[in-house]
PDB file of N, CA and C in Angstrom:
ATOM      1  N   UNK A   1     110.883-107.386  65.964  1.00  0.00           N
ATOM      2  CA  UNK A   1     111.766-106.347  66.465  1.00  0.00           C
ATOM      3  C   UNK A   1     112.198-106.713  67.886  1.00  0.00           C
ATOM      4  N   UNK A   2     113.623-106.031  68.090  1.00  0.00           N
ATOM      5  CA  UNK A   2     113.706-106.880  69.472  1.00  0.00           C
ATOM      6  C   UNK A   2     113.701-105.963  70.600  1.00  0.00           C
ATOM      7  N   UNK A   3     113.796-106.085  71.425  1.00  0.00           N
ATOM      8  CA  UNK A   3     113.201-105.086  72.843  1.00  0.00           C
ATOM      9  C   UNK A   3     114.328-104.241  72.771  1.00  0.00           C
ATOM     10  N   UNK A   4     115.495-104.050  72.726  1.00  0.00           N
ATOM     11  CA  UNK A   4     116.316-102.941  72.543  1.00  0.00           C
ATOM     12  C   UNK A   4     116.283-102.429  70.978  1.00  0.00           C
ATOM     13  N   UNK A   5     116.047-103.339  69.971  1.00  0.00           N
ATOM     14  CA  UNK A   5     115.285-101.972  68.864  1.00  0.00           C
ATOM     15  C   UNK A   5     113.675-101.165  69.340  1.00  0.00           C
ATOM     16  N   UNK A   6     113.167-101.809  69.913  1.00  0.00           N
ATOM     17  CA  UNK A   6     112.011-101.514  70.463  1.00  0.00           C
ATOM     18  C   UNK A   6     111.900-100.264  71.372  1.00  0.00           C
ATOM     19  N   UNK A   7     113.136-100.516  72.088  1.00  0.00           N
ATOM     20  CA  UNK A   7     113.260 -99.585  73.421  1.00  0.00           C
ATOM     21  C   UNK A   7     114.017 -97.960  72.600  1.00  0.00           C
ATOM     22  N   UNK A   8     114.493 -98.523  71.124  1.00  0.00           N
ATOM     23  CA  UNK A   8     115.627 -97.219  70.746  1.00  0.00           C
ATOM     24  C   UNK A   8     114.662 -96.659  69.996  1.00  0.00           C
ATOM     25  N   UNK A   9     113.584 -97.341  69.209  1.00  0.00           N
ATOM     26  CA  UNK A   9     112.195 -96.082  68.593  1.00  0.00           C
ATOM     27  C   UNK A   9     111.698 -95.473  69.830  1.00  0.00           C
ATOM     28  N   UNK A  10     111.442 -95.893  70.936  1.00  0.00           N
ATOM     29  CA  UNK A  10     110.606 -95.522  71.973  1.00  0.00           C
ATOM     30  C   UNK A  10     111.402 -94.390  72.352  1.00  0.00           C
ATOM     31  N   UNK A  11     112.973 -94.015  72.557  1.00  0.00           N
ATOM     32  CA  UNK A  11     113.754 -92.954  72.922  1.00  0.00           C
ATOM     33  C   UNK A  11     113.561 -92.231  72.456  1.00  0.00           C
ATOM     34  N   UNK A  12     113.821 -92.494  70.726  1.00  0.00           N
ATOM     35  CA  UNK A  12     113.627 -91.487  69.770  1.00  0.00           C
ATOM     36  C   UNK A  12     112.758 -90.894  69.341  1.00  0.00           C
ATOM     37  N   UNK A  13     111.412 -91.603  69.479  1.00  0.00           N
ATOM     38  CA  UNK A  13     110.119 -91.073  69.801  1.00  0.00           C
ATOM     39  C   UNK A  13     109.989 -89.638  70.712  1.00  0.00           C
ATOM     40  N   UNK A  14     110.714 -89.911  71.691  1.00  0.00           N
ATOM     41  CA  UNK A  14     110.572 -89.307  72.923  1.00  0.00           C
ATOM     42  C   UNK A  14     111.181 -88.005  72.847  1.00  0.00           C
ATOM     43  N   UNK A  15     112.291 -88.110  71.896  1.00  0.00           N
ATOM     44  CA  UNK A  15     113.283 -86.775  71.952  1.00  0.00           C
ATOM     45  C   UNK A  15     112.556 -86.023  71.072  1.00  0.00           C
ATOM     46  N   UNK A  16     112.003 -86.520  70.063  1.00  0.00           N
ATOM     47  CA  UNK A  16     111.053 -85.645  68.703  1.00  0.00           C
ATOM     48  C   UNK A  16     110.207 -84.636  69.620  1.00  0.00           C
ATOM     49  N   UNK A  17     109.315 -85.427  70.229  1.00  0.00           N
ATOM     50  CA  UNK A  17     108.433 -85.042  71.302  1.00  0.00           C
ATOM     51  C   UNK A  17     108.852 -83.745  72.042  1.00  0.00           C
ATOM     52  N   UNK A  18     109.994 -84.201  73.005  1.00  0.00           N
ATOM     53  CA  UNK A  18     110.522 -83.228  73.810  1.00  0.00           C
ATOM     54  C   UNK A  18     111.065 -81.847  73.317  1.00  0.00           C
ATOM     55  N   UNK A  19     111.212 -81.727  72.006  1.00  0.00           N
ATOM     56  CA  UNK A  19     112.011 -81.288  71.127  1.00  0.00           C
ATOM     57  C   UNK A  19     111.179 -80.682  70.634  1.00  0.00           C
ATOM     58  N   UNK A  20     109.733 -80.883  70.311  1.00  0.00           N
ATOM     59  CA  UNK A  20     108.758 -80.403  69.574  1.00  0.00           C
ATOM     60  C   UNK A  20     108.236 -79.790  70.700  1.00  0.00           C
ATOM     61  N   UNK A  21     108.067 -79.898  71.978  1.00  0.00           N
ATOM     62  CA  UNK A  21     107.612 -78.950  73.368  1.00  0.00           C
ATOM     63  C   UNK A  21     108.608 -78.110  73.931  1.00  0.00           C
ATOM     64  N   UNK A  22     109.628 -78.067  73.220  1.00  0.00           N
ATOM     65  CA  UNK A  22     110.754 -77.088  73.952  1.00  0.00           C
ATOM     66  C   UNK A  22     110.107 -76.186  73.826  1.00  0.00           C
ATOM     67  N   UNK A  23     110.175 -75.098  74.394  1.00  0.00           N
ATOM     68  CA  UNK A  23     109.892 -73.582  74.375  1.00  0.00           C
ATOM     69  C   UNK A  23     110.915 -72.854  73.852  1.00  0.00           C
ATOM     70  N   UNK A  24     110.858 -71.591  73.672  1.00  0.00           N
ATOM     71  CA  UNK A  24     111.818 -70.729  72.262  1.00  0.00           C
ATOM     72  C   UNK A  24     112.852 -70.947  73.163  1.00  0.00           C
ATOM     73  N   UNK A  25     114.384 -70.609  72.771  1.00  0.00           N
ATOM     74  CA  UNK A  25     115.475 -69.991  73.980  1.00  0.00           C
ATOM     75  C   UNK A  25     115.372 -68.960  74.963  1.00  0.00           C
ATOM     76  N   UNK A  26     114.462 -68.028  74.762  1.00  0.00           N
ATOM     77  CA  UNK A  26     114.355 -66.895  74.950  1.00  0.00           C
ATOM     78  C   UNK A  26     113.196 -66.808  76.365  1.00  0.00           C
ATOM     79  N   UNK A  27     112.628 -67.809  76.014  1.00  0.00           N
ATOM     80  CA  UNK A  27     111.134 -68.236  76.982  1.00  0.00           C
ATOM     81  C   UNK A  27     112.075 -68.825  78.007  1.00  0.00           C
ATOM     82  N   UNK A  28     112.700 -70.313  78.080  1.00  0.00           N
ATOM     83  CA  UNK A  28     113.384 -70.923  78.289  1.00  0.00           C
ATOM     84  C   UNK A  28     114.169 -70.130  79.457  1.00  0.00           C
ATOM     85  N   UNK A  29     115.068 -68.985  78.915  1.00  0.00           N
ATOM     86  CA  UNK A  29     115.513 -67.822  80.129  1.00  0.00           C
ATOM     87  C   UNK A  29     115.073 -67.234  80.857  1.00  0.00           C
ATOM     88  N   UNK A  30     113.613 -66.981  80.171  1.00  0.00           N
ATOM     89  CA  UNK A  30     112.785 -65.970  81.067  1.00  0.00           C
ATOM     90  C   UNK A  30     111.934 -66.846  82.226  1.00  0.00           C
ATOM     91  N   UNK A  31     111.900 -68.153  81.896  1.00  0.00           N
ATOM     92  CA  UNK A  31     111.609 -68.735  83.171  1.00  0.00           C
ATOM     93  C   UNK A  31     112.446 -69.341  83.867  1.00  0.00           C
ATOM     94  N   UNK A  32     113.787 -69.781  83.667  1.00  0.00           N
ATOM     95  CA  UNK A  32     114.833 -69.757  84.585  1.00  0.00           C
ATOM     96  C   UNK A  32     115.113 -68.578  85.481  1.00  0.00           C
ATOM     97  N   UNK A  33     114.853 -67.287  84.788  1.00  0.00           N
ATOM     98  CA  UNK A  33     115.094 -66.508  85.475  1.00  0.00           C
ATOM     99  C   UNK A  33     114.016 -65.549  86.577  1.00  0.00           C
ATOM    100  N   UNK A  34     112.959 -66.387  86.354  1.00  0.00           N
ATOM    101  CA  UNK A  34     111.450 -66.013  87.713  1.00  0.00           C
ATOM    102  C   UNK A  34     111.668 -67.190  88.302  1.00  0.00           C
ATOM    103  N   UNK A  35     112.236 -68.191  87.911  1.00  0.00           N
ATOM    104  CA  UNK A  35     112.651 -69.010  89.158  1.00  0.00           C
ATOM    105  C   UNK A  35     113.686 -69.093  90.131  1.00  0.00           C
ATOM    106  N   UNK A  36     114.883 -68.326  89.524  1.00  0.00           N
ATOM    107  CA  UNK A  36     116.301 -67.971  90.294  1.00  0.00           C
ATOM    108  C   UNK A  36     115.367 -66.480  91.507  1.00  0.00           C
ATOM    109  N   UNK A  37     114.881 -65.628  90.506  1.00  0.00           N
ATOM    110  CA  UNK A  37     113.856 -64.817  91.699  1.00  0.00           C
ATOM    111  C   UNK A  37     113.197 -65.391  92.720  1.00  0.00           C
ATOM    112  N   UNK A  38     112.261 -66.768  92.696  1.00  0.00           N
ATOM    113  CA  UNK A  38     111.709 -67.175  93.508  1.00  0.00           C
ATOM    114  C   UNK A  38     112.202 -67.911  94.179  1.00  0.00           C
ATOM    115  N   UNK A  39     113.522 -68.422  94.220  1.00  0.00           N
ATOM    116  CA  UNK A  39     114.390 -69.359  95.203  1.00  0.00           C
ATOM    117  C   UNK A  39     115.222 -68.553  96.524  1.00  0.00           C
ATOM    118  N   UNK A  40     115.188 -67.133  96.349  1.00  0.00           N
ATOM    119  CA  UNK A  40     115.783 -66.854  97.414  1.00  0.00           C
ATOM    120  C   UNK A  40     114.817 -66.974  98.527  1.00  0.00           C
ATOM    121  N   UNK A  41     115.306 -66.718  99.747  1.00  0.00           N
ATOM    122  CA  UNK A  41     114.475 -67.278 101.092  1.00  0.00           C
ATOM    123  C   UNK A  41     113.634 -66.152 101.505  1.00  0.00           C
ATOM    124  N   UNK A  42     113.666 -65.196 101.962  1.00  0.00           N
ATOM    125  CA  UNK A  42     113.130 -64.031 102.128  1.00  0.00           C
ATOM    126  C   UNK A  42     112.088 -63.380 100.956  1.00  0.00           C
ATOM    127  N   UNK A  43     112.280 -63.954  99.916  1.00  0.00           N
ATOM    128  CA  UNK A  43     111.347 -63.577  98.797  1.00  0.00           C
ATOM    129  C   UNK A  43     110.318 -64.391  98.850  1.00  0.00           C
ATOM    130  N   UNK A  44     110.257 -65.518  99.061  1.00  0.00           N
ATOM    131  CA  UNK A  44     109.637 -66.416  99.058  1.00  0.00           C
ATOM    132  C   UNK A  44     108.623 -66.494 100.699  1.00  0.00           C
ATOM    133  N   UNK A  45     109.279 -66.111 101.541  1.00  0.00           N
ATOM    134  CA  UNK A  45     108.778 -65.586 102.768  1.00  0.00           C
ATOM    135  C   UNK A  45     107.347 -64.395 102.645  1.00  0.00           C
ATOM    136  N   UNK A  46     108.003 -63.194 101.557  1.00  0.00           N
ATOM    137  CA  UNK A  46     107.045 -62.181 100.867  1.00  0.00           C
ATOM    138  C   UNK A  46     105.972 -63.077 100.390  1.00  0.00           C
ATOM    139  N   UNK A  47     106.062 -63.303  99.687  1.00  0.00           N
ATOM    140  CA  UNK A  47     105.149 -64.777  98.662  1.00  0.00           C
ATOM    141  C   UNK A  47     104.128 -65.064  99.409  1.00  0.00           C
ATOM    142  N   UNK A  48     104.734 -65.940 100.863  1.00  0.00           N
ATOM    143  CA  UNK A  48     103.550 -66.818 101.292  1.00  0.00           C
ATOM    144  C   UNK A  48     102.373 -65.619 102.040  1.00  0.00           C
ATOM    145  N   UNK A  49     103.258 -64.398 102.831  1.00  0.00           N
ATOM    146  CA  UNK A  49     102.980 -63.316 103.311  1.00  0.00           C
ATOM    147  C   UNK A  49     101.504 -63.251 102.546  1.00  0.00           C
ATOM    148  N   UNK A  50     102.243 -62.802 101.023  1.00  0.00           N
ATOM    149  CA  UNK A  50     101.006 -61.982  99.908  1.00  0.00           C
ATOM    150  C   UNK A  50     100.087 -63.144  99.341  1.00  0.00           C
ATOM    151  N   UNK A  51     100.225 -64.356  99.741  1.00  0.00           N
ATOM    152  CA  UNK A  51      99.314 -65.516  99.642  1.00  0.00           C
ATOM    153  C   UNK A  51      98.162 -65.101  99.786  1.00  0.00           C
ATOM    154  N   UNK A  52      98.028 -64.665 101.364  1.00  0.00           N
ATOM    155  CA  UNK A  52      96.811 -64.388 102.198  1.00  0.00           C
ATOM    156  C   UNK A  52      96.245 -62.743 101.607  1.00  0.00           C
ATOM    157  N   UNK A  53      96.692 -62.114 100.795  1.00  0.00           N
ATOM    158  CA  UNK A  53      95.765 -61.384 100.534  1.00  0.00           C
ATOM    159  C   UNK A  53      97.031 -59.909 100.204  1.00  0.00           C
ATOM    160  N   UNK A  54      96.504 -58.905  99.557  1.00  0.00           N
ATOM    161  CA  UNK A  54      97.448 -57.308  99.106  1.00  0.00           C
ATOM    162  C   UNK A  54      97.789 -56.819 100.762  1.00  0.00           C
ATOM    163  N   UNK A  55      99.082 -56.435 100.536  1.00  0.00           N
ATOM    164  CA  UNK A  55      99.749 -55.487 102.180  1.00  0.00           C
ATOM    165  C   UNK A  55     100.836 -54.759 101.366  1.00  0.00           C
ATOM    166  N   UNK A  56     100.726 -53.576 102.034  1.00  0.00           N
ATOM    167  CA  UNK A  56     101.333 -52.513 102.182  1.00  0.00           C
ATOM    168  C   UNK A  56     103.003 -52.942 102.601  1.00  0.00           C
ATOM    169  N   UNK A  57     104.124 -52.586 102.466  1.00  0.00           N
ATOM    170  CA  UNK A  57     105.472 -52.198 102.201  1.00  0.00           C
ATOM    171  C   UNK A  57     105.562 -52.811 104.191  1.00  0.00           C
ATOM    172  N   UNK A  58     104.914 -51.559 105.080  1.00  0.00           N
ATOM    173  CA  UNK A  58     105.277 -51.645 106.275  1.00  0.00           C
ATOM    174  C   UNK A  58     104.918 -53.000 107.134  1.00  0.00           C
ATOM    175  N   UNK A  59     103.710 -53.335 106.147  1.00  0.00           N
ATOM    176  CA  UNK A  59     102.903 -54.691 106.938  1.00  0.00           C
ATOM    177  C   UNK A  59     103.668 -55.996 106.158  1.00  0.00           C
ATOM    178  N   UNK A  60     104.164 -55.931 105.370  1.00  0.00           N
ATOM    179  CA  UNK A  60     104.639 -57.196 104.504  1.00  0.00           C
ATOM    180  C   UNK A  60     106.043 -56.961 105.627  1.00  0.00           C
ATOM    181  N   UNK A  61     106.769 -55.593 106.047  1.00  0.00           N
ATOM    182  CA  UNK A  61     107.608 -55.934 106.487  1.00  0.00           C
ATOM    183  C   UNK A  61     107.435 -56.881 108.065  1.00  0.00           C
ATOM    184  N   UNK A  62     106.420 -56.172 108.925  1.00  0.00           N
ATOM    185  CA  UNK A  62     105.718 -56.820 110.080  1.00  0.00           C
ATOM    186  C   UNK A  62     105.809 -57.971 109.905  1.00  0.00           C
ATOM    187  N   UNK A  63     105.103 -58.959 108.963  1.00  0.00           N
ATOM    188  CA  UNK A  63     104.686 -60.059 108.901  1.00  0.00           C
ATOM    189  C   UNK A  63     106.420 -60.946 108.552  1.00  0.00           C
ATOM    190  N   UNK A  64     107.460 -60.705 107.862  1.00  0.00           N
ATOM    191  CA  UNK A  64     107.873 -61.599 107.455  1.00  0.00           C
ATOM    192  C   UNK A  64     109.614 -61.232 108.266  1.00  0.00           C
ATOM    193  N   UNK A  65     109.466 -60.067 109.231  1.00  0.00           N
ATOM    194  CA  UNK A  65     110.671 -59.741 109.825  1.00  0.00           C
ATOM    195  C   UNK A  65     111.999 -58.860 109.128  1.00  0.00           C
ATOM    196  N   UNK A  66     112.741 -58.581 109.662  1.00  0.00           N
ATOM    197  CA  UNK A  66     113.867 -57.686 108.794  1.00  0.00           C
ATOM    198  C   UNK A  66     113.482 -56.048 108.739  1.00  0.00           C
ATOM    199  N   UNK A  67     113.849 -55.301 107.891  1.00  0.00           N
ATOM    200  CA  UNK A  67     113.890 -54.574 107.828  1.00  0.00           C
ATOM    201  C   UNK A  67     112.799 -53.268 106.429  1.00  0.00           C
ATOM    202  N   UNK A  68     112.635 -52.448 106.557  1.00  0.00           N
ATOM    203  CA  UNK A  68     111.631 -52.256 105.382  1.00  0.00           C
ATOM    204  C   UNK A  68     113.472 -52.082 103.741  1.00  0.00           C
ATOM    205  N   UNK A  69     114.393 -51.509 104.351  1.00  0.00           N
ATOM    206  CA  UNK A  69     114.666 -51.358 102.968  1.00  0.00           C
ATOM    207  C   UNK A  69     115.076 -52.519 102.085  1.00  0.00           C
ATOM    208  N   UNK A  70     114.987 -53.490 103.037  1.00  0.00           N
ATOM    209  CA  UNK A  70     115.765 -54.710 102.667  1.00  0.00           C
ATOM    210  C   UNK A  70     114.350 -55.842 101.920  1.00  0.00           C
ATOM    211  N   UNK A  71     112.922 -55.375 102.252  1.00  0.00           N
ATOM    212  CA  UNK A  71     111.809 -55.874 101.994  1.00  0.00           C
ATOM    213  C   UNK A  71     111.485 -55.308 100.888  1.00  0.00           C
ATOM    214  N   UNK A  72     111.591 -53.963 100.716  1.00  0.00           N
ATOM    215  CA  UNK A  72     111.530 -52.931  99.815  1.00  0.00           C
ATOM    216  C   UNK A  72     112.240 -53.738  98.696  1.00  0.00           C
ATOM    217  N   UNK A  73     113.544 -53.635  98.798  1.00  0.00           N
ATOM    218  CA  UNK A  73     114.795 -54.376  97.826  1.00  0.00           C
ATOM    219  C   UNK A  73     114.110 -55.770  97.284  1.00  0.00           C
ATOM    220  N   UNK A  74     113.703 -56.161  98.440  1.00  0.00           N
ATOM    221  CA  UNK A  74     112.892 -58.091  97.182  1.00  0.00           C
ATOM    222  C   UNK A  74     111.776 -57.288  96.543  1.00  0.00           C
ATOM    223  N   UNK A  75     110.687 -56.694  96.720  1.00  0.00           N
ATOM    224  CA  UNK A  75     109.900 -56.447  95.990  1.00  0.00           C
ATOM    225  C   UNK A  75     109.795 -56.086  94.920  1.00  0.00           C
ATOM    226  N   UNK A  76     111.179 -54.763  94.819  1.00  0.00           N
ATOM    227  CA  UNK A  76     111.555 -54.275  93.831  1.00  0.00           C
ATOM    228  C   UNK A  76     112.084 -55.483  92.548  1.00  0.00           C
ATOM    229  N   UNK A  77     112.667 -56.609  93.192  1.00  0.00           N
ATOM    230  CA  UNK A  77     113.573 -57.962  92.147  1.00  0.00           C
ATOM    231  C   UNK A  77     111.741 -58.491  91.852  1.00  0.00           C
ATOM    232  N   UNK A  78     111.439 -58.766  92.640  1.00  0.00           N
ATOM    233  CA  UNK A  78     110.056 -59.315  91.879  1.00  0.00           C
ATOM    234  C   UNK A  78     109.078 -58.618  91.587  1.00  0.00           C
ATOM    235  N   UNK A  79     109.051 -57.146  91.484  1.00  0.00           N
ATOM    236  CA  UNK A  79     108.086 -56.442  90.425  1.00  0.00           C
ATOM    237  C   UNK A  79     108.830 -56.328  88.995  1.00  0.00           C
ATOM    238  N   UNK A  80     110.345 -56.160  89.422  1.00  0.00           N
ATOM    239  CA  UNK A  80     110.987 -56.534  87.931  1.00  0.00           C
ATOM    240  C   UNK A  80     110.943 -57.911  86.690  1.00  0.00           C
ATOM    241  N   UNK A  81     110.439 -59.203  87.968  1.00  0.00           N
ATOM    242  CA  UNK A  81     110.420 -60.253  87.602  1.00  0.00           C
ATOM    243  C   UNK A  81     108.760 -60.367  87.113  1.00  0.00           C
ATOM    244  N   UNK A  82     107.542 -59.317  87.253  1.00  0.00           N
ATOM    245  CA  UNK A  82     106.936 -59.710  86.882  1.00  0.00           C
ATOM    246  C   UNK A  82     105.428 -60.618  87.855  1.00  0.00           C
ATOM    247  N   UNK A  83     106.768 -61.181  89.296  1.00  0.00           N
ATOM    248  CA  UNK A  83     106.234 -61.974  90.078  1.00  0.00           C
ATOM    249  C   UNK A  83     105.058 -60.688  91.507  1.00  0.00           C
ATOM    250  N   UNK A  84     105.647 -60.081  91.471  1.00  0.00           N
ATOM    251  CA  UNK A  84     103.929 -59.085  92.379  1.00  0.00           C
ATOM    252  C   UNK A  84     103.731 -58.103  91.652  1.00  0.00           C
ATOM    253  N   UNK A  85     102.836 -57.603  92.330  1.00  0.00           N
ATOM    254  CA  UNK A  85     102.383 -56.337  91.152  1.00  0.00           C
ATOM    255  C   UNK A  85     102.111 -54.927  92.474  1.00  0.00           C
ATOM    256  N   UNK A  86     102.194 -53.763  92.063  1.00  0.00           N
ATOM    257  CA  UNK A  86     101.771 -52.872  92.911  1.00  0.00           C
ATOM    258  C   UNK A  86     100.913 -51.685  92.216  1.00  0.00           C
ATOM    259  N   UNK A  87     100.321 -51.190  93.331  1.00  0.00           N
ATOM    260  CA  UNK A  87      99.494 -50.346  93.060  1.00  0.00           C
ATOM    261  C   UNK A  87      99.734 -49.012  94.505  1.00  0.00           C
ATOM    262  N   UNK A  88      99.277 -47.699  94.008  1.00  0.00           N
ATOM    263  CA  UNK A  88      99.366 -46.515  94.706  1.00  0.00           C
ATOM    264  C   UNK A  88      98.310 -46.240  95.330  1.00  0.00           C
ATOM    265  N   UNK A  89      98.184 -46.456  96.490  1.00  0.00           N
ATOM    266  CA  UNK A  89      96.311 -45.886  97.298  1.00  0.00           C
ATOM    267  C   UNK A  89      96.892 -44.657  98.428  1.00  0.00           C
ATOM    268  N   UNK A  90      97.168 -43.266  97.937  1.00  0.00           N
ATOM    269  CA  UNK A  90      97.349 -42.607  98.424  1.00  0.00           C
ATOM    270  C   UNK A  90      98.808 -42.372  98.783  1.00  0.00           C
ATOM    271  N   UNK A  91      99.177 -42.254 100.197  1.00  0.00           N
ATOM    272  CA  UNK A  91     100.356 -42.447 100.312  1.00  0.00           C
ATOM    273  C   UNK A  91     101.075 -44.099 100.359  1.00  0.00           C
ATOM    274  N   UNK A  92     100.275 -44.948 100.505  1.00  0.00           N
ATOM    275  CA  UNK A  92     101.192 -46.457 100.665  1.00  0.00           C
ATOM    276  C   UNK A  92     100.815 -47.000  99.558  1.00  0.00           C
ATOM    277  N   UNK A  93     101.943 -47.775  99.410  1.00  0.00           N
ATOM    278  CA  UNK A  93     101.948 -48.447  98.135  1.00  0.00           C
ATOM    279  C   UNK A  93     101.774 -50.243  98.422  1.00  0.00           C
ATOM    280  N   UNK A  94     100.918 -50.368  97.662  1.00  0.00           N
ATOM    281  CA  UNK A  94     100.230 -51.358  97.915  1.00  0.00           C
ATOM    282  C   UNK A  94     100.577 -53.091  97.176  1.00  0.00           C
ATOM    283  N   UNK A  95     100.679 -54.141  97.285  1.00  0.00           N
ATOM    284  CA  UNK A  95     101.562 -55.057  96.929  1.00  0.00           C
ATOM    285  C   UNK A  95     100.836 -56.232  96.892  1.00  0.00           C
ATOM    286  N   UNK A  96     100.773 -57.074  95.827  1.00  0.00           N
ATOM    287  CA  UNK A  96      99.736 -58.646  95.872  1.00  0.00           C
ATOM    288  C   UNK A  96     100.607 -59.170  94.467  1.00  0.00           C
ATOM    289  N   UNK A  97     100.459 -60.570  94.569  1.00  0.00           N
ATOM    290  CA  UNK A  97     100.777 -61.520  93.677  1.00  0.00           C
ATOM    291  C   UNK A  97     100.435 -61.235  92.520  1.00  0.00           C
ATOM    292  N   UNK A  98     101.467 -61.043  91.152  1.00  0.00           N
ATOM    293  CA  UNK A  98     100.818 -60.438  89.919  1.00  0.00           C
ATOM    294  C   UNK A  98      99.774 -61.713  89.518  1.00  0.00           C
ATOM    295  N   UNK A  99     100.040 -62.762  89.346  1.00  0.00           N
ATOM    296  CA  UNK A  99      98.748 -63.687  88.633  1.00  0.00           C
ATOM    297  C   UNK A  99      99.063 -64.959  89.438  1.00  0.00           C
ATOM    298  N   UNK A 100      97.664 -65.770  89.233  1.00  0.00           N
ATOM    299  CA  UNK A 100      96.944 -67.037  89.836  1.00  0.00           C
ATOM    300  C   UNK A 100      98.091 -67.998  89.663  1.00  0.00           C
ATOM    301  N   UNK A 101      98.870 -68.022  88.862  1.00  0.00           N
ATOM    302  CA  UNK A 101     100.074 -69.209  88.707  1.00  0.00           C
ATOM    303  C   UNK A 101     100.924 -68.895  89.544  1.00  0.00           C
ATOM    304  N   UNK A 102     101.815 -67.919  90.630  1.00  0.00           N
ATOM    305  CA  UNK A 102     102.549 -67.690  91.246  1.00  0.00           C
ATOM    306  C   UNK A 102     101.940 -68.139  92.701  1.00  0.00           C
ATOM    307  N   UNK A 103     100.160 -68.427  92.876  1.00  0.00           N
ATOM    308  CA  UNK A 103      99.669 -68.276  94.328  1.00  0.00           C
ATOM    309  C   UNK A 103     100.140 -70.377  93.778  1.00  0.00           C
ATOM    310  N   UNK A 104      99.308 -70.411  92.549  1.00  0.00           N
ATOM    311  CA  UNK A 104      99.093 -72.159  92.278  1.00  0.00           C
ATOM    312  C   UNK A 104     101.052 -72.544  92.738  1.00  0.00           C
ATOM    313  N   UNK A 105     102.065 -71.833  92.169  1.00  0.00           N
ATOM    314  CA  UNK A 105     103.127 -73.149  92.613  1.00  0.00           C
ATOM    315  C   UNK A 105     103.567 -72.752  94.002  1.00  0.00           C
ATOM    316  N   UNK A 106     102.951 -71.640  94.718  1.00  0.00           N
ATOM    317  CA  UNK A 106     103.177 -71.843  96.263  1.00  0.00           C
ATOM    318  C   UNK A 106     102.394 -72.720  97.057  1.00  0.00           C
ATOM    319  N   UNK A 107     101.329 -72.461  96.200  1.00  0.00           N
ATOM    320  CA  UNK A 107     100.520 -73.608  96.803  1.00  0.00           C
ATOM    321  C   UNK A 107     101.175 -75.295  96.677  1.00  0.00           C
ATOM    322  N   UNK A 108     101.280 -75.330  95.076  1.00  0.00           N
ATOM    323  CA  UNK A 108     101.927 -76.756  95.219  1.00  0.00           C
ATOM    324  C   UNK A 108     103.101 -77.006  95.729  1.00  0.00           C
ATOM    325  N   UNK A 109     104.128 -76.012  95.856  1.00  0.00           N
ATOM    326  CA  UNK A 109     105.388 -76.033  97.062  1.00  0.00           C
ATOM    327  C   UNK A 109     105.203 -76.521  98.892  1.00  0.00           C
ATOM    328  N   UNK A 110     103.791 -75.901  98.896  1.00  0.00           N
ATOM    329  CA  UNK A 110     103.646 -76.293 100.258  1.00  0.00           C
ATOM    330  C   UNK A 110     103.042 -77.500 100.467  1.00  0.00           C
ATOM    331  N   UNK A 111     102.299 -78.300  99.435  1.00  0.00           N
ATOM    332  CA  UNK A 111     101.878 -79.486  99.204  1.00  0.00           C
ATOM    333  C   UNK A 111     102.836 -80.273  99.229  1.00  0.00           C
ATOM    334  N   UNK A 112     103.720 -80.296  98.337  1.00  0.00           N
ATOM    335  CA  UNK A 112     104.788 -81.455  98.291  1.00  0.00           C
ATOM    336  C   UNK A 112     105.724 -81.589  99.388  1.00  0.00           C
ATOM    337  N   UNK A 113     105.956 -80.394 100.411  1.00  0.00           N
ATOM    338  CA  UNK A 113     106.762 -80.684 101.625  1.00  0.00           C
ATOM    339  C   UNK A 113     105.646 -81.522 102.409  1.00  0.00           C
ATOM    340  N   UNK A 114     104.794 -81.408 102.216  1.00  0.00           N
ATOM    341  CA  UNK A 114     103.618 -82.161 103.142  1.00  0.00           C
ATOM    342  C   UNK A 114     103.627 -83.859 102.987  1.00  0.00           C
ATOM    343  N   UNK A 115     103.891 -84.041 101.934  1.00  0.00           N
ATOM    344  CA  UNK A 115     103.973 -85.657 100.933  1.00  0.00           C
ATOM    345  C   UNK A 115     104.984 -86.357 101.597  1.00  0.00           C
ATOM    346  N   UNK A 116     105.465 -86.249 102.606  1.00  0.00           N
ATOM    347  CA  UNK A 116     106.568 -87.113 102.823  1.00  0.00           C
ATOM    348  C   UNK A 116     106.125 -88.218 103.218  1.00  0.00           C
TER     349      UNK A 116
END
């Protein structure tokens, strides 16, 4: 066999593969679309904020600058997205990373700017 028949099973190999790991269409959107959430700048600012541990509406605003309705407004896109989670302790409402995979790719986000 010769290295470009060689090289065209090896493609086609590859697409079966890729093809057989696609995820549904539907999956496919739903993580394009927690990632279009997590690319804006100020959301992602929230993120590293709620890295370090659950804060309250007024202190997430402290920590990352701006304004509360405008902090309020990302939280609200990423409790819709799934990406923080909140909880009620009286009067403040309380705010942390919904699960361990959202802290893991901030973490590896801040790793790979480091790699240069």
């Amino acid at each position: 066999m010769s290295d470009s028949e060689n090289e065209k099973l090896q493609h086609e190999e590859r697409v079966r593969l890729a093809l057989k790991n696609m995820p549904k269409e539907e999956d496919v959107e739903e993580i394009a679309s927690r990632f279009k959430a997590l690319s804006e700048p100020s959301r992602l600012k929230i993120l590293f904020v709620l890295s370090c541990g659950e804060l309250c509406v007024e202190h997430i605003t402290s920590a990352v600058g701006g304004n509360q309705s405008a902090v309020s407004h990302q939280l609200k896109t990423m409790r819709d997205h799934r990406i923080v989670k909140c909880q009620r302790r009286g009067k403040q409402v309380i705010y942390s990373i919904a699960d361990g995979h959202i802290l893991a790719m901030i973490e590896l986000a801040k790793e790979h700017l480091n790699c240069d």
